[in-house]
N, C-alpha and C. Protein backbone atom coordinates (compact mmCIF):
# COMPACT_ATOMS: atom_id res chain seq x y z
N UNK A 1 0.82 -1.20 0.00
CA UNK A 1 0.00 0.00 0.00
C UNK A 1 0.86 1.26 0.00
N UNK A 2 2.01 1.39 1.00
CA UNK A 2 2.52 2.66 1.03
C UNK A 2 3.61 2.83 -0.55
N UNK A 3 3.49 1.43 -0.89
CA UNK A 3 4.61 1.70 -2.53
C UNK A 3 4.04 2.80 -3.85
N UNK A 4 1.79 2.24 -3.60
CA UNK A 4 1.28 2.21 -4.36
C UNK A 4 1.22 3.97 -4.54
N UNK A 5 1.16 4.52 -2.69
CA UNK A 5 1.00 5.75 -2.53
C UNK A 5 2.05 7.09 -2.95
N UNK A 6 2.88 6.48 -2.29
CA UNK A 6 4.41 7.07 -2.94
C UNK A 6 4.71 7.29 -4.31
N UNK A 7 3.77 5.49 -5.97
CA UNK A 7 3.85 6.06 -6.33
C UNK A 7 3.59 6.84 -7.37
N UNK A 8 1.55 7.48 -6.52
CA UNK A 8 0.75 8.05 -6.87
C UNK A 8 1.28 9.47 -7.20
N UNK A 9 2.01 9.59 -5.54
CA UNK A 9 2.55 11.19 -5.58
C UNK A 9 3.43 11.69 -6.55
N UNK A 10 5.09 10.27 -6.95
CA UNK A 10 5.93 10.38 -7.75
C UNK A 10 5.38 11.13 -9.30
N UNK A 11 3.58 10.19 -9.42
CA UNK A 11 3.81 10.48 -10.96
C UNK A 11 2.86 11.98 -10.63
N UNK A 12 2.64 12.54 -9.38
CA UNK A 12 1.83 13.98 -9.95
C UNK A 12 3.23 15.34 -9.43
N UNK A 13 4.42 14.74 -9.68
CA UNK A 13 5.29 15.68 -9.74
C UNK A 13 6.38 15.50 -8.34
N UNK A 14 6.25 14.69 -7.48
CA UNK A 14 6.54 14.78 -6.13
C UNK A 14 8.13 13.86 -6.14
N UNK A 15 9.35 14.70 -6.27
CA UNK A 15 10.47 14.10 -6.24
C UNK A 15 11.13 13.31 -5.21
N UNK A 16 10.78 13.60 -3.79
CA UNK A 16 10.95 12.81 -2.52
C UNK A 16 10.07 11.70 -2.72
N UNK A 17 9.02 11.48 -2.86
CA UNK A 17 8.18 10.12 -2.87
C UNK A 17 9.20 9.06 -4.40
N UNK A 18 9.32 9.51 -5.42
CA UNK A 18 10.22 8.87 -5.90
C UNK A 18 11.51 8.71 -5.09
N UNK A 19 12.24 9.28 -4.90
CA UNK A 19 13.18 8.95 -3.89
C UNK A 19 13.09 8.03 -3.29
N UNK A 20 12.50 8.26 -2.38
CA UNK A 20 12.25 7.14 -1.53
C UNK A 20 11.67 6.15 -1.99
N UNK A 21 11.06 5.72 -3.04
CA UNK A 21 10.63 4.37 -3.52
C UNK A 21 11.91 3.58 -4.26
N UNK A 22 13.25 4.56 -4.97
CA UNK A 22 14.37 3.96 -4.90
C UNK A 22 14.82 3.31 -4.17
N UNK A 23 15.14 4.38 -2.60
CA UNK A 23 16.10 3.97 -1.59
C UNK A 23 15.07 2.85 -0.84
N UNK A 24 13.45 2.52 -1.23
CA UNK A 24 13.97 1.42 -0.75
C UNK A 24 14.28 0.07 -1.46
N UNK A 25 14.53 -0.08 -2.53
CA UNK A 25 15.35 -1.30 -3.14
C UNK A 25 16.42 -0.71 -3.94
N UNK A 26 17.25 -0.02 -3.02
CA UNK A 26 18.28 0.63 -3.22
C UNK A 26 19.44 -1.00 -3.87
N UNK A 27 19.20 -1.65 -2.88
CA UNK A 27 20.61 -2.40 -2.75
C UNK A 27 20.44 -3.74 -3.90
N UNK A 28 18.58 -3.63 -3.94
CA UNK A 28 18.46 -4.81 -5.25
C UNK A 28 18.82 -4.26 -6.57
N UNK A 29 18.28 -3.03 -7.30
CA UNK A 29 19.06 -2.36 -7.93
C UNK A 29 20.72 -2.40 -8.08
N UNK A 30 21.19 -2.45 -7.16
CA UNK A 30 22.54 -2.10 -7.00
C UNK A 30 23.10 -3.85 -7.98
N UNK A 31 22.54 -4.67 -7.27
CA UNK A 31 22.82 -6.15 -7.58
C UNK A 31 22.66 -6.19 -8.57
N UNK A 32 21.77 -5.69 -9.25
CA UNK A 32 20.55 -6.16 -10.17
C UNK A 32 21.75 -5.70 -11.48
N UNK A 33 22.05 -3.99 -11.41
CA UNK A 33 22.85 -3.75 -12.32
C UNK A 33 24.63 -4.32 -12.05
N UNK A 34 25.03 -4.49 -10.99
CA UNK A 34 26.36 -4.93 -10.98
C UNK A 34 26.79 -6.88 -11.71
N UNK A 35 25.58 -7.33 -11.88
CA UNK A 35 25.67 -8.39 -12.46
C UNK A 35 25.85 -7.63 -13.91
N UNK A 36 25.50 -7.19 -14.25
CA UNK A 36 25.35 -6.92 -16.07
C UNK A 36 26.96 -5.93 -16.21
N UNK A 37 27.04 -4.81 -15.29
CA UNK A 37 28.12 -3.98 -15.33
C UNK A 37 29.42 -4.46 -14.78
N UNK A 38 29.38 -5.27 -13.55
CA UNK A 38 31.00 -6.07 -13.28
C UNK A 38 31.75 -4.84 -12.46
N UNK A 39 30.73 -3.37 -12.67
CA UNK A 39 32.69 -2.89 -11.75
C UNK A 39 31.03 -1.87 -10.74
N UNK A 40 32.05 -0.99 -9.59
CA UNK A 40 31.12 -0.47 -8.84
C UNK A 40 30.67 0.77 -10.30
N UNK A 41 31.45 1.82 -10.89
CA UNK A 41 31.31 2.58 -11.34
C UNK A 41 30.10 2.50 -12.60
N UNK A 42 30.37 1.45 -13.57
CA UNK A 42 29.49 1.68 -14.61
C UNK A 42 28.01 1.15 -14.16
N UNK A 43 28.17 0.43 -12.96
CA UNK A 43 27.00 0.49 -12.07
C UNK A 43 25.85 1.34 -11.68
N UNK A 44 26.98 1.96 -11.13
CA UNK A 44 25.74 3.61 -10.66
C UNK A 44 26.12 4.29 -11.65
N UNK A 45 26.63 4.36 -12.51
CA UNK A 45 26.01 5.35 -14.09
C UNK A 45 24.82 4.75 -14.64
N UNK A 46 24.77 3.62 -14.23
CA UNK A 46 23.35 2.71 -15.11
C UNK A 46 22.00 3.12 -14.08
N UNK A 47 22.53 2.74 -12.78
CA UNK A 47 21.38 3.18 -11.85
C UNK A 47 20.85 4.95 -11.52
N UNK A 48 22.19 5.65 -11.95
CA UNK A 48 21.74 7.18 -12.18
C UNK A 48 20.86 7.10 -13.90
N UNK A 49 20.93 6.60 -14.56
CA UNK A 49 20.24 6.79 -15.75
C UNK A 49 19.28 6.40 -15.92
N UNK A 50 18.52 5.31 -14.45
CA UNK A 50 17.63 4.60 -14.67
C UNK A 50 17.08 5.35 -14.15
N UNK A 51 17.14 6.42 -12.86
CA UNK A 51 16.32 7.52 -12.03
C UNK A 51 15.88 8.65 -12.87
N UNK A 52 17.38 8.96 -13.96
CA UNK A 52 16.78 9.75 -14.48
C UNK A 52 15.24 9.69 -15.34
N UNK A 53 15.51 8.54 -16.34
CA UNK A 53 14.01 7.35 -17.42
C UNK A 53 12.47 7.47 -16.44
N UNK A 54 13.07 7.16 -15.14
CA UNK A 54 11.97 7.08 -14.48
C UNK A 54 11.24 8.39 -13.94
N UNK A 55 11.99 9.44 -13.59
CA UNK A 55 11.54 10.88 -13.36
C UNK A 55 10.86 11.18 -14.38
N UNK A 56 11.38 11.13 -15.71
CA UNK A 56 11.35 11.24 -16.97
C UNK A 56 9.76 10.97 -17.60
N UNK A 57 9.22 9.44 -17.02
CA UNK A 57 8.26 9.05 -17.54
C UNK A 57 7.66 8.39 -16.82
N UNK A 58 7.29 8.59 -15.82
CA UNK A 58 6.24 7.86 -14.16
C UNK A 58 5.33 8.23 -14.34
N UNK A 59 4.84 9.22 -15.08
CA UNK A 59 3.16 9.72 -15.04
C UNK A 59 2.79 8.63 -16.09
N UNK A 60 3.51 8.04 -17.03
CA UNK A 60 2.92 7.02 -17.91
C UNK A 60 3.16 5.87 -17.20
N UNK A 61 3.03 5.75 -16.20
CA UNK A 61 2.98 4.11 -15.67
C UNK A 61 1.26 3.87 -15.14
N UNK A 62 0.81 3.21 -15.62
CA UNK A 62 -0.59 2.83 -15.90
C UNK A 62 -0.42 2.19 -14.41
N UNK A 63 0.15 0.81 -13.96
CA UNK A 63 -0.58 0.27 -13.06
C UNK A 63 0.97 0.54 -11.43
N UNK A 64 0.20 0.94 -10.81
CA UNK A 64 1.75 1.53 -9.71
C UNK A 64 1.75 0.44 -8.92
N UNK A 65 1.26 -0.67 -8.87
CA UNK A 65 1.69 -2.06 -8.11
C UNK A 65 2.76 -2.75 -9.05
N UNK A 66 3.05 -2.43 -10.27
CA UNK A 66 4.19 -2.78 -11.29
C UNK A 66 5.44 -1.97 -11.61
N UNK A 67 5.58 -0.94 -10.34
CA UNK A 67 6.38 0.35 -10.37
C UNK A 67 7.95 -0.39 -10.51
N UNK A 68 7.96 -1.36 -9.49
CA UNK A 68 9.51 -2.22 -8.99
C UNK A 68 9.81 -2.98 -10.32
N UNK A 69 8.96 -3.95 -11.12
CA UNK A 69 8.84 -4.26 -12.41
C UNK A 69 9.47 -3.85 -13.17
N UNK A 70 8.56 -2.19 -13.68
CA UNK A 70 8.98 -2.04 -14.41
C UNK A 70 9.93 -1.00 -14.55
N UNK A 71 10.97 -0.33 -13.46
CA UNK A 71 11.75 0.18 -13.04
C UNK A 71 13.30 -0.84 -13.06
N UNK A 72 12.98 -1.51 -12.87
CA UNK A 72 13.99 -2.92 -13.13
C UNK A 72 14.46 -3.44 -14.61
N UNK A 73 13.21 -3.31 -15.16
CA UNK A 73 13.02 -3.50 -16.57
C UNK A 73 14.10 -2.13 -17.24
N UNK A 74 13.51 -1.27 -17.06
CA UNK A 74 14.12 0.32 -17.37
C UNK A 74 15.94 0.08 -17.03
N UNK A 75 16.01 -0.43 -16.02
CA UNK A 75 17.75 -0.76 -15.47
C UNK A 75 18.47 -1.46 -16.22
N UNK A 76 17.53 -2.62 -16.61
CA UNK A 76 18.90 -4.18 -17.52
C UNK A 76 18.69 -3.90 -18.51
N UNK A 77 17.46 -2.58 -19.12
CA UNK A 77 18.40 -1.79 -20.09
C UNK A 77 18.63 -1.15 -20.81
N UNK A 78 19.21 -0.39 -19.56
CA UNK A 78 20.44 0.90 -19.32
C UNK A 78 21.47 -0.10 -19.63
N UNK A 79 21.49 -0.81 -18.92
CA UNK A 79 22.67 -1.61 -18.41
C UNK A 79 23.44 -2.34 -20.24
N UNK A 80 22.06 -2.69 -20.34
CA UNK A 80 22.65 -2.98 -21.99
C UNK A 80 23.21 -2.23 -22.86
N UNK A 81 22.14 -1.31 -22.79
CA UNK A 81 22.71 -0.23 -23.64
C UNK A 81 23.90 0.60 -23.67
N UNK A 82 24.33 0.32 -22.52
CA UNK A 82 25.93 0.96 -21.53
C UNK A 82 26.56 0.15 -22.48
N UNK A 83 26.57 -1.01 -22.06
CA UNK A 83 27.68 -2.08 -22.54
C UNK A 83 27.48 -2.30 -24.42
N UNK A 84 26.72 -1.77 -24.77
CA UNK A 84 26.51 -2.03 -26.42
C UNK A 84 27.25 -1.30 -26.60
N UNK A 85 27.52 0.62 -26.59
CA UNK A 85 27.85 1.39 -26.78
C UNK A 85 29.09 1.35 -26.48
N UNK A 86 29.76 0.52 -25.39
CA UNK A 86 31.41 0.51 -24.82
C UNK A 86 31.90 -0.45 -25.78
N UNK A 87 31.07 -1.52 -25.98
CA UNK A 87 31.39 -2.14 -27.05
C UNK A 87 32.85 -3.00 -26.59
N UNK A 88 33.40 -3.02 -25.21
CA UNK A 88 34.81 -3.69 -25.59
C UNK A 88 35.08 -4.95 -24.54
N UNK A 89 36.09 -5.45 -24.69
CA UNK A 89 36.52 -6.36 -23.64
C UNK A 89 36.26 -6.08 -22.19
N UNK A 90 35.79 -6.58 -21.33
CA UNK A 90 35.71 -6.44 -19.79
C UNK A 90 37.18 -6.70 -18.86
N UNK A 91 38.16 -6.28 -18.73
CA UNK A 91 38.95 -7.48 -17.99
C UNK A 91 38.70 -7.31 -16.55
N UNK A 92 39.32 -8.70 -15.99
CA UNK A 92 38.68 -9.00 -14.45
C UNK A 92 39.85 -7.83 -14.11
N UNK A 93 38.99 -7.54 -12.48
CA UNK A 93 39.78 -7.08 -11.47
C UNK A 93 41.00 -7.13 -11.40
N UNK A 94 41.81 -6.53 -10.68
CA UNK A 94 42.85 -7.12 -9.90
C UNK A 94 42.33 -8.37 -8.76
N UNK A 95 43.40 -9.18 -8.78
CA UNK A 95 42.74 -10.23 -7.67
C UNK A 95 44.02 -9.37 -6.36
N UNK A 96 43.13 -9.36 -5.18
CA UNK A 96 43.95 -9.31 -3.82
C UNK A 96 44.10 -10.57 -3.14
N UNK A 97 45.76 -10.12 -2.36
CA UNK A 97 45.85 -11.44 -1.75
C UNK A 97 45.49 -11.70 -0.95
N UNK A 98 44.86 -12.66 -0.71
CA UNK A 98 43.89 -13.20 0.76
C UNK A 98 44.88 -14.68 0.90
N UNK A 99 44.80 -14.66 2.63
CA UNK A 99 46.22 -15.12 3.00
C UNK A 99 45.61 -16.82 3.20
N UNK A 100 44.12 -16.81 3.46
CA UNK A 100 43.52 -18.28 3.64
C UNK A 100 43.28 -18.89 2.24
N UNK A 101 43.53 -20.49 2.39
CA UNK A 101 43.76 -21.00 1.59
C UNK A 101 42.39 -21.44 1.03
N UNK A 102 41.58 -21.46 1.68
CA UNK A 102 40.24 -21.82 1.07
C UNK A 102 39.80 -20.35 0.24
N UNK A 103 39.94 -19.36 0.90
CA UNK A 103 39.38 -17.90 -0.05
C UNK A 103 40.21 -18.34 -1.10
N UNK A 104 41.25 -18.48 -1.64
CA UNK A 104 42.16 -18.85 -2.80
C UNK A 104 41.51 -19.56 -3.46
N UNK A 105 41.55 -21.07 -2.95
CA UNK A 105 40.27 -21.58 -3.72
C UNK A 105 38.95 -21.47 -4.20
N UNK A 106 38.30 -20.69 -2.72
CA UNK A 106 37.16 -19.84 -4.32
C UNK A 106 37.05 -19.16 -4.76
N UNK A 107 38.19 -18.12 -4.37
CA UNK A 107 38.62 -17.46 -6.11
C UNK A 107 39.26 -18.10 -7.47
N UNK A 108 39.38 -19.01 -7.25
CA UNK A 108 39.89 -19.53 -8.18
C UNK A 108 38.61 -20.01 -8.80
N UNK A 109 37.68 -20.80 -8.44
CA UNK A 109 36.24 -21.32 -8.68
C UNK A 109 35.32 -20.51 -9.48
N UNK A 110 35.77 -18.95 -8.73
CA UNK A 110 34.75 -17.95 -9.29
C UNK A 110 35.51 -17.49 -10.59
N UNK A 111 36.76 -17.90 -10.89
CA UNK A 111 36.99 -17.08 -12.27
C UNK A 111 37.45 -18.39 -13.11
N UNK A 112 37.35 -19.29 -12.77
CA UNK A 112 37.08 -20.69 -13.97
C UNK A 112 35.56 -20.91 -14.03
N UNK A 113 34.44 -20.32 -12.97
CA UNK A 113 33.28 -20.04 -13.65
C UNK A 113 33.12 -18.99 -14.26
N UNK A 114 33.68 -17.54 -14.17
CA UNK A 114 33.43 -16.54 -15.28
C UNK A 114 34.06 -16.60 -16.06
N UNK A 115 34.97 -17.79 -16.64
CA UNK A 115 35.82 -18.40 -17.95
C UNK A 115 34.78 -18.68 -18.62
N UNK A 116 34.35 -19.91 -18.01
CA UNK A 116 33.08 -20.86 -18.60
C UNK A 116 31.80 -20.12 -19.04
N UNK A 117 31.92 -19.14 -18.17
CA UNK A 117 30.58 -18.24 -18.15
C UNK A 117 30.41 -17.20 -19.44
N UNK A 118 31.25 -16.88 -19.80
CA UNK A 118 31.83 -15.85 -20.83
C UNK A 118 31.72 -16.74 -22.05
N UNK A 119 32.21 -17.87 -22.19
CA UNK A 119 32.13 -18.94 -23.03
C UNK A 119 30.55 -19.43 -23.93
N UNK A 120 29.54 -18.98 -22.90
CA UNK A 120 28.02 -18.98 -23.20
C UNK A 120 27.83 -18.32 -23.95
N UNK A 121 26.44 -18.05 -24.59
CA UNK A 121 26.02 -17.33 -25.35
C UNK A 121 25.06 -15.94 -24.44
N UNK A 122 25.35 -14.39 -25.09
CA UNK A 122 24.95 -13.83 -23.82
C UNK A 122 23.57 -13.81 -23.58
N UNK A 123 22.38 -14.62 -23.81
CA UNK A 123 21.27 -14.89 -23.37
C UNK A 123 21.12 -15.90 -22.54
N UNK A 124 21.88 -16.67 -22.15
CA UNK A 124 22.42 -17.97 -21.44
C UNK A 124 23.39 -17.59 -20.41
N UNK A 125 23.59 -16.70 -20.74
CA UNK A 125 24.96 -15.94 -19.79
C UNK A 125 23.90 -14.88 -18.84
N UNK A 126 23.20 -14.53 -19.35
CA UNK A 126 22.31 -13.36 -18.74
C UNK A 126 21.16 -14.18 -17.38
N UNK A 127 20.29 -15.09 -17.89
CA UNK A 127 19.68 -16.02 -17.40
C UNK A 127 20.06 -16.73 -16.34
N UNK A 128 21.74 -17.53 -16.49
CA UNK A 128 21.99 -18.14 -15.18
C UNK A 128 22.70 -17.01 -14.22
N UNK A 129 23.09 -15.82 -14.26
CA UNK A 129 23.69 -14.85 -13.71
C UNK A 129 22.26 -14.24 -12.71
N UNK A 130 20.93 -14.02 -13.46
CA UNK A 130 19.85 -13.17 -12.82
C UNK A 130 19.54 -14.45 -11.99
N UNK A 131 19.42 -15.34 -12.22
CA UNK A 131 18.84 -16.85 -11.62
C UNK A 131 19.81 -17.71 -10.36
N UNK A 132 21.17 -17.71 -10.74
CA UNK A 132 22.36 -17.93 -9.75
C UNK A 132 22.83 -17.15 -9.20
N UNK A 133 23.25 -15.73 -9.29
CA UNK A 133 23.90 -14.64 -8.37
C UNK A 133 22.75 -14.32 -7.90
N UNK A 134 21.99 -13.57 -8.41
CA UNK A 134 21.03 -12.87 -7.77
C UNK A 134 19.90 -13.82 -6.73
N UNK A 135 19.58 -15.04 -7.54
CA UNK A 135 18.42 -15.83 -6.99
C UNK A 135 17.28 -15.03 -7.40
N UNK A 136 16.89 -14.84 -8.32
CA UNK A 136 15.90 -14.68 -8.80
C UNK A 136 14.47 -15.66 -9.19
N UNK A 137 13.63 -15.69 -9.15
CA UNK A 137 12.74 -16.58 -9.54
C UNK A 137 12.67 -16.47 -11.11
N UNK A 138 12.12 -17.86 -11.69
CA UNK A 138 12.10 -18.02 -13.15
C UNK A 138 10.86 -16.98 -13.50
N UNK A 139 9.69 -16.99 -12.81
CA UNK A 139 8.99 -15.68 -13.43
C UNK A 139 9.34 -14.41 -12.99
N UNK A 140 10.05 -13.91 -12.36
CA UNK A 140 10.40 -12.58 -12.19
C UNK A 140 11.59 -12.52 -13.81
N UNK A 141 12.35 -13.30 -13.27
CA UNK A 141 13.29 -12.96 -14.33
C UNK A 141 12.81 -13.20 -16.18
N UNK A 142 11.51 -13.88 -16.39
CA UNK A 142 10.50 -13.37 -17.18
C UNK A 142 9.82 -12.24 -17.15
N UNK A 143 9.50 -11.90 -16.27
CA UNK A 143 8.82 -10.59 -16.20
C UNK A 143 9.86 -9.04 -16.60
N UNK A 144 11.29 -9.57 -15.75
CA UNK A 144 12.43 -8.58 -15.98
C UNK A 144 12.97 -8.29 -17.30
N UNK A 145 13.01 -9.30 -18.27
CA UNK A 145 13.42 -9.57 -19.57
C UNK A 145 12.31 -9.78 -20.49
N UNK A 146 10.96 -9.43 -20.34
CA UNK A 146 10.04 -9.66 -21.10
C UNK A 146 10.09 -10.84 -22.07
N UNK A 147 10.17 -12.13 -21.63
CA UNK A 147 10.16 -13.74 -22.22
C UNK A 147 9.51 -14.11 -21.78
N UNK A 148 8.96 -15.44 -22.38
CA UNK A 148 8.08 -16.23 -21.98
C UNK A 148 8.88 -17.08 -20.85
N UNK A 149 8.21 -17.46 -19.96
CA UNK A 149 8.61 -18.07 -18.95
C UNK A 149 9.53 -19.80 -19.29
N UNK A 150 8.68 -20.11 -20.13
CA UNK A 150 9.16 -21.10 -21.32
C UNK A 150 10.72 -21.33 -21.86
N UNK A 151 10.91 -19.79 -21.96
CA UNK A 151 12.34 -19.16 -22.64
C UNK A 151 13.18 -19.44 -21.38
N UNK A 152 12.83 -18.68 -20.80
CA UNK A 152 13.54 -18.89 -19.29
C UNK A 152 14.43 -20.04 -18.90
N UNK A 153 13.61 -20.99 -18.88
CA UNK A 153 13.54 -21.85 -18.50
C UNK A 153 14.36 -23.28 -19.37
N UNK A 154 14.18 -23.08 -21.08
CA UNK A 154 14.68 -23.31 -21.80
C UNK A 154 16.38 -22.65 -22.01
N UNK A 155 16.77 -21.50 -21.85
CA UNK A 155 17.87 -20.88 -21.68
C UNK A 155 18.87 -21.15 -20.16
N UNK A 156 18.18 -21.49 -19.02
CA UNK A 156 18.80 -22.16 -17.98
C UNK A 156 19.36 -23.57 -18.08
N UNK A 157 18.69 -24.66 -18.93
CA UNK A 157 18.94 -25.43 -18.87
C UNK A 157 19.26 -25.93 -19.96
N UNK A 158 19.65 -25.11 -21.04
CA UNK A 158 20.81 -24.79 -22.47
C UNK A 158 22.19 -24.87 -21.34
N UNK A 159 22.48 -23.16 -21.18
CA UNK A 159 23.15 -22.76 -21.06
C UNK A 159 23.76 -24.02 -19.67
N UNK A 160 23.10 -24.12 -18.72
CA UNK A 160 23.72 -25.27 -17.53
C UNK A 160 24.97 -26.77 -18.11
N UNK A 161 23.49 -26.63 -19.19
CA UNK A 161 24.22 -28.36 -20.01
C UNK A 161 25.36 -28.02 -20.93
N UNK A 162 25.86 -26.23 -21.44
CA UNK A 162 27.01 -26.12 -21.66
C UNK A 162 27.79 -25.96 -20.83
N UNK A 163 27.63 -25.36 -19.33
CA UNK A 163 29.13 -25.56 -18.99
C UNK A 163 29.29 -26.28 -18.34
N UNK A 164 28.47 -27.69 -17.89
CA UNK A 164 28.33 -29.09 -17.77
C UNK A 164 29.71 -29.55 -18.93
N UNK A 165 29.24 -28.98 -19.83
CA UNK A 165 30.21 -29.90 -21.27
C UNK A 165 31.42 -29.26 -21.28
N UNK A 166 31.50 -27.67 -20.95
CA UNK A 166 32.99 -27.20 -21.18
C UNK A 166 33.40 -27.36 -19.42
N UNK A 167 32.78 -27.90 -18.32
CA UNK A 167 33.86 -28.23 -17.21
C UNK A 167 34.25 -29.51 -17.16
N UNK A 168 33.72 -30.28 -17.78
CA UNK A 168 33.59 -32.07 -18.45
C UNK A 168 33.04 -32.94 -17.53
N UNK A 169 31.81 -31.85 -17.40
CA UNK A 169 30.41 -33.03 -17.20
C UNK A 169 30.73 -33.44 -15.60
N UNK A 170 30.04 -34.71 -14.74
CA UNK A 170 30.29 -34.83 -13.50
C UNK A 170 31.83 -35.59 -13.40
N UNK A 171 32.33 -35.87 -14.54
CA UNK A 171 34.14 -36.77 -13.91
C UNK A 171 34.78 -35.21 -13.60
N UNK A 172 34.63 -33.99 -14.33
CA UNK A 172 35.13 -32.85 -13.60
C UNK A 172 35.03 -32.65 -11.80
N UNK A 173 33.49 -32.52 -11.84
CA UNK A 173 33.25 -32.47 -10.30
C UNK A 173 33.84 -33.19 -9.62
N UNK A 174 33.60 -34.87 -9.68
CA UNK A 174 34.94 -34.97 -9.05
C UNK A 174 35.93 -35.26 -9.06
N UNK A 175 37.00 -35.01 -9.41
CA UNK A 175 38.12 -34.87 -9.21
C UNK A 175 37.96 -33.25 -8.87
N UNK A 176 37.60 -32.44 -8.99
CA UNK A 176 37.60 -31.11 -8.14
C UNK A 176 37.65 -31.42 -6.26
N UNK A 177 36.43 -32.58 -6.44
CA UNK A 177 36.47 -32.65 -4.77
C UNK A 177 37.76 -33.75 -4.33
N UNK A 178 38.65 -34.59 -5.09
CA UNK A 178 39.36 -35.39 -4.84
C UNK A 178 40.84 -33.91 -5.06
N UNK A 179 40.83 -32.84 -5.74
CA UNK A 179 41.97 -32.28 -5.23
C UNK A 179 41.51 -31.64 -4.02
N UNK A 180 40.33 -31.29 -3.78
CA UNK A 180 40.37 -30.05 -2.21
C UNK A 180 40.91 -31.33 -1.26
């Protein structure tokens, strides 16, 4: 109720009631675009561009129980459109040294999965990222990407059974757990 109110006020001109319907899924936003963007910075250029879209055009939002929707929608893409226009290679981070031997190991885990991951196709790449990092549900992340739930669902379990094939299937797994 108080989302719906906030954002009644947003679309008759009221810049604090938008505000505050940001800050409060400030931090899903934040997730939402740092999966697609990778660094803090081109992050909040995506999430400043998405405030701006939305200031921009809130009096045309027909139903305000779909505000989070379709405000999200408006973000992944920004977020695209960022990255169409940069057009270039991503490279990882610097890695820091962390002195425990298990953090080593799952850093190591996390960037022979963003090997593998990169290796996908980016609709398959997009899908298990909103669905595995984030935890997203299969119809939200339909609803977020405007697909049929079908698609979804079909693209999770594409993309799974490739890097099933490029980590080599379960004799990979273990021997992963026979070196830890």
């Amino acid at each position: 109720m108080e989302t719906e109110k906030l954002v009644k006020a947003a679309k008759q001109g009221d810049k604090e009631a938008l505000v505050k319907l940001i800050m409060l899924q400030k931090e899903a936003y934040y997730k939402l675009a740092y999966i697609y963007m990778k660094n803090k910075e081109d992050t909040l250029d995506a999430m400043q561009d998405m405030i701006i879209i939305l200031y921009e055009n809130i009096y045309g939002l027909k139903d305000e129980k779909a505000f989070y929707s379709w405000s999200k929608t408006i973000l992944v893409n920004r977020c695209k459109g960022i990255l169409k226009a940069k057009s270039k290679i991503r490279l990882l981070g610097t890695m820091q040294e962390i002195p425990c031997e298990a953090a080593i190991l799952q850093q190591e885990d996390l960037l022979l999965l963003e090997k593998y991951l990169s290796q996908l196709n980016e609709k398959h790449q997009e899908v298990i990222r909103l669905r595995y990092f984030l935890d997203l549900e299969y119809k939200t992340i339909s609803d977020l990407l405007n697909i049929p739930l079908g698609t979804v669902r079909s693209r999770i379990s594409i993309g799974l059974n490739k890097l099933r094939e490029c980590l080599g299937g379960e004799a990979h797994a273990t021997s992963r757990k026979n070196v830890k």
